[in-house]
PDB file of N, CA and C in Angstrom:
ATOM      1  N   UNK A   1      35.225   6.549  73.417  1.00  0.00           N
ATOM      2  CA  UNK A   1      36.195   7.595  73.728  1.00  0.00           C
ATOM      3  C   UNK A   1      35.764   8.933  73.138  1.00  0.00           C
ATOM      4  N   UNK A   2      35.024   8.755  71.622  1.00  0.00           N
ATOM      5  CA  UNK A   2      34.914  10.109  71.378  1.00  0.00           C
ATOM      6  C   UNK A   2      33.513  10.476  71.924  1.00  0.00           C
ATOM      7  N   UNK A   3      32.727   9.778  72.462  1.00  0.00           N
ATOM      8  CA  UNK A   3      31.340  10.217  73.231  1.00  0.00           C
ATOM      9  C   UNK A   3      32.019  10.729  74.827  1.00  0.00           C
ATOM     10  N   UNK A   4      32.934  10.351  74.940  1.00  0.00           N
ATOM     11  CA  UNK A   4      33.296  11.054  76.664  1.00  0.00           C
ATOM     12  C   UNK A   4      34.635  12.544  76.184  1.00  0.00           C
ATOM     13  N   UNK A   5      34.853  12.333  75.133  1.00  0.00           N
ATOM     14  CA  UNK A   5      35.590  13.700  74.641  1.00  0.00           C
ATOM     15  C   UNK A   5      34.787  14.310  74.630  1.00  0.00           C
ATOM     16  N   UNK A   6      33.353  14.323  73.980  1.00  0.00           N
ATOM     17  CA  UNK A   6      32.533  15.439  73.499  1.00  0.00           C
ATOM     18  C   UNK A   6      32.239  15.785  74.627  1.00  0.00           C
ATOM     19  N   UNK A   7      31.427  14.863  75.441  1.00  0.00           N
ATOM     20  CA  UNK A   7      30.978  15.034  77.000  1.00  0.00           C
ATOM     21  C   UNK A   7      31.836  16.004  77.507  1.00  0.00           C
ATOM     22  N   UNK A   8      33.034  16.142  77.706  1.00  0.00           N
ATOM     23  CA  UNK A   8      33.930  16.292  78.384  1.00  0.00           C
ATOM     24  C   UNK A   8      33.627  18.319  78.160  1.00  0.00           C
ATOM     25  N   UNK A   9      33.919  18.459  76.704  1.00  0.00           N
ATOM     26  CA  UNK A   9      34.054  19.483  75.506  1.00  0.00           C
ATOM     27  C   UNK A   9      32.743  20.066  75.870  1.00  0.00           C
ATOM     28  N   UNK A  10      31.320  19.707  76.093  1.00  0.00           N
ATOM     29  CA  UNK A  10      30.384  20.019  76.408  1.00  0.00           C
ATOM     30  C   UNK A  10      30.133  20.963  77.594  1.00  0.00           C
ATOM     31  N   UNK A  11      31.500  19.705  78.715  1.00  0.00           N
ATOM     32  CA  UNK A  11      30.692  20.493  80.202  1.00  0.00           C
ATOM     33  C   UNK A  11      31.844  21.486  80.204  1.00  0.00           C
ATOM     34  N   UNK A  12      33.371  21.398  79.936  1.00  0.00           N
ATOM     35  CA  UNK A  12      34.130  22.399  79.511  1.00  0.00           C
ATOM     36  C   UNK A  12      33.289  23.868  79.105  1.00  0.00           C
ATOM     37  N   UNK A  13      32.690  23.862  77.765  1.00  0.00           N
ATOM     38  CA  UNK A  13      31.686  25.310  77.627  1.00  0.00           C
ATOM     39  C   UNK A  13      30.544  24.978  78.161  1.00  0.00           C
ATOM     40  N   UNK A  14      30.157  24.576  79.009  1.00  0.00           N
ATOM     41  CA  UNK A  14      29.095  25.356  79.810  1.00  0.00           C
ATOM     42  C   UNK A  14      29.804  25.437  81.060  1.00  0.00           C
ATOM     43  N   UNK A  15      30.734  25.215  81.546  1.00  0.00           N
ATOM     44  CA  UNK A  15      31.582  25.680  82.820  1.00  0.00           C
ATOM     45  C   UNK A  15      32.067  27.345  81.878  1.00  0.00           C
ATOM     46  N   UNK A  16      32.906  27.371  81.154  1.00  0.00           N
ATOM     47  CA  UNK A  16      33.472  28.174  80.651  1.00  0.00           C
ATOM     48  C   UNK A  16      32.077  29.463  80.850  1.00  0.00           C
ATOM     49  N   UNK A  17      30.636  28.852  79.879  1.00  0.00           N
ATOM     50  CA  UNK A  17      29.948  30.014  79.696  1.00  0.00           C
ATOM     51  C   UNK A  17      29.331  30.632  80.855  1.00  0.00           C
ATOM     52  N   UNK A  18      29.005  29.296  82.550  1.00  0.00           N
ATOM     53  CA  UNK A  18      28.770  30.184  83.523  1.00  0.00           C
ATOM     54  C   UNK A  18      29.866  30.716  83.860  1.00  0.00           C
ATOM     55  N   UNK A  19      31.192  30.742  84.029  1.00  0.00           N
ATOM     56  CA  UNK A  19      32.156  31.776  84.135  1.00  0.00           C
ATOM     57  C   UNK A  19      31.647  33.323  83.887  1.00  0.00           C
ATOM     58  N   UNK A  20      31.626  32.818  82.392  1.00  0.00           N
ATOM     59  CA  UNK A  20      31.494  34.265  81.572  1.00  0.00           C
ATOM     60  C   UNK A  20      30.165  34.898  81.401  1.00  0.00           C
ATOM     61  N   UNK A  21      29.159  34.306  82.129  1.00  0.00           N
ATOM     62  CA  UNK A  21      27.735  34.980  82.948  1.00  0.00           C
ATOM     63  C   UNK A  21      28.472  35.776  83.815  1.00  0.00           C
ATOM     64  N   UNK A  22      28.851  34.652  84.836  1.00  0.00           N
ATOM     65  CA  UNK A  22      29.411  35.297  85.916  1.00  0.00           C
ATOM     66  C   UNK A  22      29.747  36.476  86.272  1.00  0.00           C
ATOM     67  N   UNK A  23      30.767  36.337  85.604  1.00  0.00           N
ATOM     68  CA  UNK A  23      31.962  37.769  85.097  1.00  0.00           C
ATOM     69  C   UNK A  23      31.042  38.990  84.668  1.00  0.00           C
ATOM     70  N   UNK A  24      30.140  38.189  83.837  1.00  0.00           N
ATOM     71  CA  UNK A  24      29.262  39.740  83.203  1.00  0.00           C
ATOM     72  C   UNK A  24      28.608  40.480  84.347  1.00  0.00           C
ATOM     73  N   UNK A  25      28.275  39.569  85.179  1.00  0.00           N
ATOM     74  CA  UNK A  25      27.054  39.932  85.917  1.00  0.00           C
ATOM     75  C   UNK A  25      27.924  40.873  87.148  1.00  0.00           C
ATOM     76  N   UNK A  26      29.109  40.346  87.397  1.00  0.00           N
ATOM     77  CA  UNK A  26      29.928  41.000  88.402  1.00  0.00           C
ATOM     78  C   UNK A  26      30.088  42.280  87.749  1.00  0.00           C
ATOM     79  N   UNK A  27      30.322  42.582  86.329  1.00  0.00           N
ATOM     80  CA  UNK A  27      30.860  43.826  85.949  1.00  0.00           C
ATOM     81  C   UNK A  27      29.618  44.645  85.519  1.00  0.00           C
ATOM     82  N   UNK A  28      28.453  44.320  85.538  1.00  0.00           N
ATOM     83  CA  UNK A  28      27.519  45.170  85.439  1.00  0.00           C
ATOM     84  C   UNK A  28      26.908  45.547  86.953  1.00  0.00           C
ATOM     85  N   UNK A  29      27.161  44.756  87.713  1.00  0.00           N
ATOM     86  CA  UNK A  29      26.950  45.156  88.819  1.00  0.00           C
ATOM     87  C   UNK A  29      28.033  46.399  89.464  1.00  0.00           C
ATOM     88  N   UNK A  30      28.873  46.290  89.321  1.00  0.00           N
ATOM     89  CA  UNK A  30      29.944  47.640  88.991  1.00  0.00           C
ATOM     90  C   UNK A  30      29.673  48.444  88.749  1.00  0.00           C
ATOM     91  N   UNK A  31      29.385  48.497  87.607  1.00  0.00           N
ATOM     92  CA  UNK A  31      28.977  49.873  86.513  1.00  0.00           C
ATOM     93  C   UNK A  31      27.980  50.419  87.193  1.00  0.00           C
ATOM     94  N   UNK A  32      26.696  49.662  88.002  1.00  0.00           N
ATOM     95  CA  UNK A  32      25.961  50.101  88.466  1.00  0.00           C
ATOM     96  C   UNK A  32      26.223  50.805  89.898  1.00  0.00           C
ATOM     97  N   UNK A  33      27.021  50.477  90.873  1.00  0.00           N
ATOM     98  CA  UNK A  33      27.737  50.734  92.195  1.00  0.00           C
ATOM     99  C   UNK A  33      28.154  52.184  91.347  1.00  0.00           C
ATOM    100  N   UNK A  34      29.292  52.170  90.350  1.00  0.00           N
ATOM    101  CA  UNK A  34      29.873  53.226  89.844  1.00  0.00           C
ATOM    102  C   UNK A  34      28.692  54.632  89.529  1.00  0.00           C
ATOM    103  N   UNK A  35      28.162  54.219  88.805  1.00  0.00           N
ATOM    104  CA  UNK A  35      27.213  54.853  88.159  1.00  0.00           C
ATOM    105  C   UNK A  35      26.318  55.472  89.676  1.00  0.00           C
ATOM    106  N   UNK A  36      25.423  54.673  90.377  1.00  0.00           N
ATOM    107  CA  UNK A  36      25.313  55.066  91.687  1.00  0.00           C
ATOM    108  C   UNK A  36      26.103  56.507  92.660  1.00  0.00           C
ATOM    109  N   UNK A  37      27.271  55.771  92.580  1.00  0.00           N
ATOM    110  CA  UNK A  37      27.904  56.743  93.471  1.00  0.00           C
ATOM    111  C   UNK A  37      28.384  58.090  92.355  1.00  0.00           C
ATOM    112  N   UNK A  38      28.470  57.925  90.909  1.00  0.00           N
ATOM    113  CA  UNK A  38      28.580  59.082  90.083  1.00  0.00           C
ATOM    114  C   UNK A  38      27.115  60.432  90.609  1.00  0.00           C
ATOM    115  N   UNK A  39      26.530  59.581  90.706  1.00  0.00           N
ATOM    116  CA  UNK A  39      24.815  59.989  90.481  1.00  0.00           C
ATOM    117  C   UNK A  39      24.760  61.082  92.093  1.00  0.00           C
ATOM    118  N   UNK A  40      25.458  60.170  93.131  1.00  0.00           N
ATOM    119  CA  UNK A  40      24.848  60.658  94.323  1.00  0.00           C
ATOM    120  C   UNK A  40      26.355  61.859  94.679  1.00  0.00           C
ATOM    121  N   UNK A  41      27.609  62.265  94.071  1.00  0.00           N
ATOM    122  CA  UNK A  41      28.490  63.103  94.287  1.00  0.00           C
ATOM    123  C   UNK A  41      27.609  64.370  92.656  1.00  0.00           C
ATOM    124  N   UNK A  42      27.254  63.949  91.513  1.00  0.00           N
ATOM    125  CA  UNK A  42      26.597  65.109  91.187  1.00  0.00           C
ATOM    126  C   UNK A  42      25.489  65.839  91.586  1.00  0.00           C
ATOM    127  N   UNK A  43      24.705  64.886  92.700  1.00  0.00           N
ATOM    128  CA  UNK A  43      23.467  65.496  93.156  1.00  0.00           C
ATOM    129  C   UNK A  43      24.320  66.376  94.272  1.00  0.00           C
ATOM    130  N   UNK A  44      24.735  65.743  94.920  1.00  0.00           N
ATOM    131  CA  UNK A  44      25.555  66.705  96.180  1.00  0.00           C
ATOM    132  C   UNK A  44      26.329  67.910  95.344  1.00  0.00           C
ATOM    133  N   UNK A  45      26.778  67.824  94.214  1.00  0.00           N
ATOM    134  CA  UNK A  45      27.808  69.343  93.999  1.00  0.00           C
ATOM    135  C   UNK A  45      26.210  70.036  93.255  1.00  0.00           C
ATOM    136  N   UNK A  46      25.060  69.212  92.837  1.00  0.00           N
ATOM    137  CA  UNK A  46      24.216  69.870  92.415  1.00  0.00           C
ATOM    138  C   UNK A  46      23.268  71.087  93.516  1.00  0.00           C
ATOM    139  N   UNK A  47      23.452  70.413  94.601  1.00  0.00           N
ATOM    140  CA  UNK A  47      23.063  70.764  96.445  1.00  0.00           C
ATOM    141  C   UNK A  47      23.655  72.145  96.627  1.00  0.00           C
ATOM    142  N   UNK A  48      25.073  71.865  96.572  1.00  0.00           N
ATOM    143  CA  UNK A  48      26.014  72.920  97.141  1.00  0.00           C
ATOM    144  C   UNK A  48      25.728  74.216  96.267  1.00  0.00           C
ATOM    145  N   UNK A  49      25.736  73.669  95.088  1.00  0.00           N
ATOM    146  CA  UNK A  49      25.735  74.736  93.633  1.00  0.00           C
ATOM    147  C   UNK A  49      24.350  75.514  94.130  1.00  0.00           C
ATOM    148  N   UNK A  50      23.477  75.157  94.530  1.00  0.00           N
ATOM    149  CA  UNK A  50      21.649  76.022  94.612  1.00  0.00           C
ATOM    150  C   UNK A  50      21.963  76.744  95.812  1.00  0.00           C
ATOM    151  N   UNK A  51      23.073  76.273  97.284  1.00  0.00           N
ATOM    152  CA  UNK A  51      22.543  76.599  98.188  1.00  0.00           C
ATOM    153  C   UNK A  51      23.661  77.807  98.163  1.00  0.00           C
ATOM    154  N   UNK A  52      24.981  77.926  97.336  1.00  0.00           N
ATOM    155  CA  UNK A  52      25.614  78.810  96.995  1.00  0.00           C
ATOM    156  C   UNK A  52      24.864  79.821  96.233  1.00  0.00           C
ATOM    157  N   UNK A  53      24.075  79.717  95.053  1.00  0.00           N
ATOM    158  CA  UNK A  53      23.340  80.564  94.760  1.00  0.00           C
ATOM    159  C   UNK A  53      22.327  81.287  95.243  1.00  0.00           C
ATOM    160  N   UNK A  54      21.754  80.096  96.221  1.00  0.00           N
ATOM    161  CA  UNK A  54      20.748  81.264  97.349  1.00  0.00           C
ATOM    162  C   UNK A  54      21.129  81.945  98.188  1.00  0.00           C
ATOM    163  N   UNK A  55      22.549  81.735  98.731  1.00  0.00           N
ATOM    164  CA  UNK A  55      22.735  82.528  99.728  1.00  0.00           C
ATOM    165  C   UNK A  55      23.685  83.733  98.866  1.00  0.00           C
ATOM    166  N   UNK A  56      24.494  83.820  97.473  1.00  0.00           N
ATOM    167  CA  UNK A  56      24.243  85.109  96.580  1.00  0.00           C
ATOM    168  C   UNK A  56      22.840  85.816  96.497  1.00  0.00           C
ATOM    169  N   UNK A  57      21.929  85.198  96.439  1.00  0.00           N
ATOM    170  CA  UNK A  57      20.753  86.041  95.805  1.00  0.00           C
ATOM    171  C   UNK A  57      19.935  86.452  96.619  1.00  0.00           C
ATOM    172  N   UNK A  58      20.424  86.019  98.580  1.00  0.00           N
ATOM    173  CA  UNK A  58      19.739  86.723  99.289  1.00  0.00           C
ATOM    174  C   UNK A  58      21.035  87.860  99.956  1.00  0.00           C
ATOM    175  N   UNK A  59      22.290  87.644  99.597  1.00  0.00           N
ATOM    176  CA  UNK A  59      22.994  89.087  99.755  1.00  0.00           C
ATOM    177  C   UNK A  59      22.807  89.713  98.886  1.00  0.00           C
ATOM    178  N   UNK A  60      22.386  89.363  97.346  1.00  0.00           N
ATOM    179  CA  UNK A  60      22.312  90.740  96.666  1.00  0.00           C
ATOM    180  C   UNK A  60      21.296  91.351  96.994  1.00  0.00           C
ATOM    181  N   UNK A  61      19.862  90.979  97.129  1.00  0.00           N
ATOM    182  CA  UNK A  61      18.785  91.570  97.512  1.00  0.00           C
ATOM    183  C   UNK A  61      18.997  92.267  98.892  1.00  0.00           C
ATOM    184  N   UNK A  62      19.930  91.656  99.988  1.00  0.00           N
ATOM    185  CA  UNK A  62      19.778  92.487 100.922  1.00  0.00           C
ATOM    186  C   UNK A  62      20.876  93.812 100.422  1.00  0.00           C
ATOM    187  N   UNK A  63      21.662  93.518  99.715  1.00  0.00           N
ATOM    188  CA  UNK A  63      22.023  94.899  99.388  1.00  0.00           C
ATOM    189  C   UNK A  63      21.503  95.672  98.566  1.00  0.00           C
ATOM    190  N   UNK A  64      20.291  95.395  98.109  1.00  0.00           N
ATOM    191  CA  UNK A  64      19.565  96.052  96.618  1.00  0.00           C
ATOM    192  C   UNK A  64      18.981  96.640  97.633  1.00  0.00           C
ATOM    193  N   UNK A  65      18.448  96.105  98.914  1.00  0.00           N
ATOM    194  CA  UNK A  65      17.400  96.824  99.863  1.00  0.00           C
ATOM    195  C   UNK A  65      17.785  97.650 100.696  1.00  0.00           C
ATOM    196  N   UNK A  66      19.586  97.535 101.233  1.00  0.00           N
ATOM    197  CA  UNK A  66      19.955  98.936 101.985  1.00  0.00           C
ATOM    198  C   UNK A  66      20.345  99.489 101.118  1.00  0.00           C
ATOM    199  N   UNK A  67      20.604  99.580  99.664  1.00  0.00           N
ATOM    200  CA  UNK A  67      20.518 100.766  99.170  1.00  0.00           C
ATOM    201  C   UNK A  67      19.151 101.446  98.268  1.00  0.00           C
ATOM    202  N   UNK A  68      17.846 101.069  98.245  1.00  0.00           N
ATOM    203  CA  UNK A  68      17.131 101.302  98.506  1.00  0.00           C
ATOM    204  C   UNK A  68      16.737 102.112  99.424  1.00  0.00           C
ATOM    205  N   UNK A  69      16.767 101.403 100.622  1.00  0.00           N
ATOM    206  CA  UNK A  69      16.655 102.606 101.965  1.00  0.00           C
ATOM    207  C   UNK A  69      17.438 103.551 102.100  1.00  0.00           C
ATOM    208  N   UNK A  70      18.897 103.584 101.575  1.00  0.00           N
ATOM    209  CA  UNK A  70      19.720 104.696 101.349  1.00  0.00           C
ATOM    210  C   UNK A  70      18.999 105.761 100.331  1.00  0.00           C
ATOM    211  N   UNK A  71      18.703 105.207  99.176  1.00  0.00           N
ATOM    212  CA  UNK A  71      18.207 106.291  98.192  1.00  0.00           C
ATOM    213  C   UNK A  71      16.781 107.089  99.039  1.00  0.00           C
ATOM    214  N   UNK A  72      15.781 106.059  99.454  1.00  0.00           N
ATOM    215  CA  UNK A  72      14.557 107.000 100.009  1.00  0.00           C
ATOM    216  C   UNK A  72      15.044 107.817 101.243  1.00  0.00           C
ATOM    217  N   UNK A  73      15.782 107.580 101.884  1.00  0.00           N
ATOM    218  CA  UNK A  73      15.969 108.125 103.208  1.00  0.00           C
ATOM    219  C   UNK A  73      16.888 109.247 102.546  1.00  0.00           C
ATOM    220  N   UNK A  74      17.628 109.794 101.035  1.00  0.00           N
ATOM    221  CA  UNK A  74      17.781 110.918 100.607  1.00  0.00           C
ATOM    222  C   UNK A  74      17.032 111.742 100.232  1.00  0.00           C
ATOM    223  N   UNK A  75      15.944 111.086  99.652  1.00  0.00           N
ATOM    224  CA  UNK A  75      14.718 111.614  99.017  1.00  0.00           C
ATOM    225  C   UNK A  75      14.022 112.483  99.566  1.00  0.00           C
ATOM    226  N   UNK A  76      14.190 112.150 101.217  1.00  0.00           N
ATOM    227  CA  UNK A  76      12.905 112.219 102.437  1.00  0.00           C
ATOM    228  C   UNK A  76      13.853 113.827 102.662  1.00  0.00           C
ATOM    229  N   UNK A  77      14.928 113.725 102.699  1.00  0.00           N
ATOM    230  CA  UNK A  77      15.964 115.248 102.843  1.00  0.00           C
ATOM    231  C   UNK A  77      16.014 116.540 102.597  1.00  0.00           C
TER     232      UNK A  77
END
């Protein structure tokens, strides 16, 4: 009786410990999905953020350049 208790107690934790593989493996796989999709919404606001700044830094230059042409085309006067 106490050799089929232990038995018993044995397959009990190793049922129990693939559970709790299990479980781990489900929740790191998560973290990773999570982490993933963290990764691919900062690259995208990282996207928006450069293509907002290029299209500032080609209106300021085009306005650095008509007033440029404003100043020489006084010059020329």
């Amino acid at each position: 009786a106490k050799v089929a208790a232990a038995g018993q107690e044995l397959t009990d934790a190793r049922t129990e410990g693939e559970l709790i593989r299990r479980e781990a493996a489900e929740e790191t796989e998560r973290q990773r999905t999570e982490a993933a999709e963290r990764i691919r919404t900062l690259q995208e606001q990282a996207e928006q953020e450069a293509e907002r700044l290029r299209a500032e830094a080609a209106s300021d230059a085009s306005a650095t350049r008509t007033e440029a042409e404003t100043a020489a085309g006084r010059l020329r006067t």
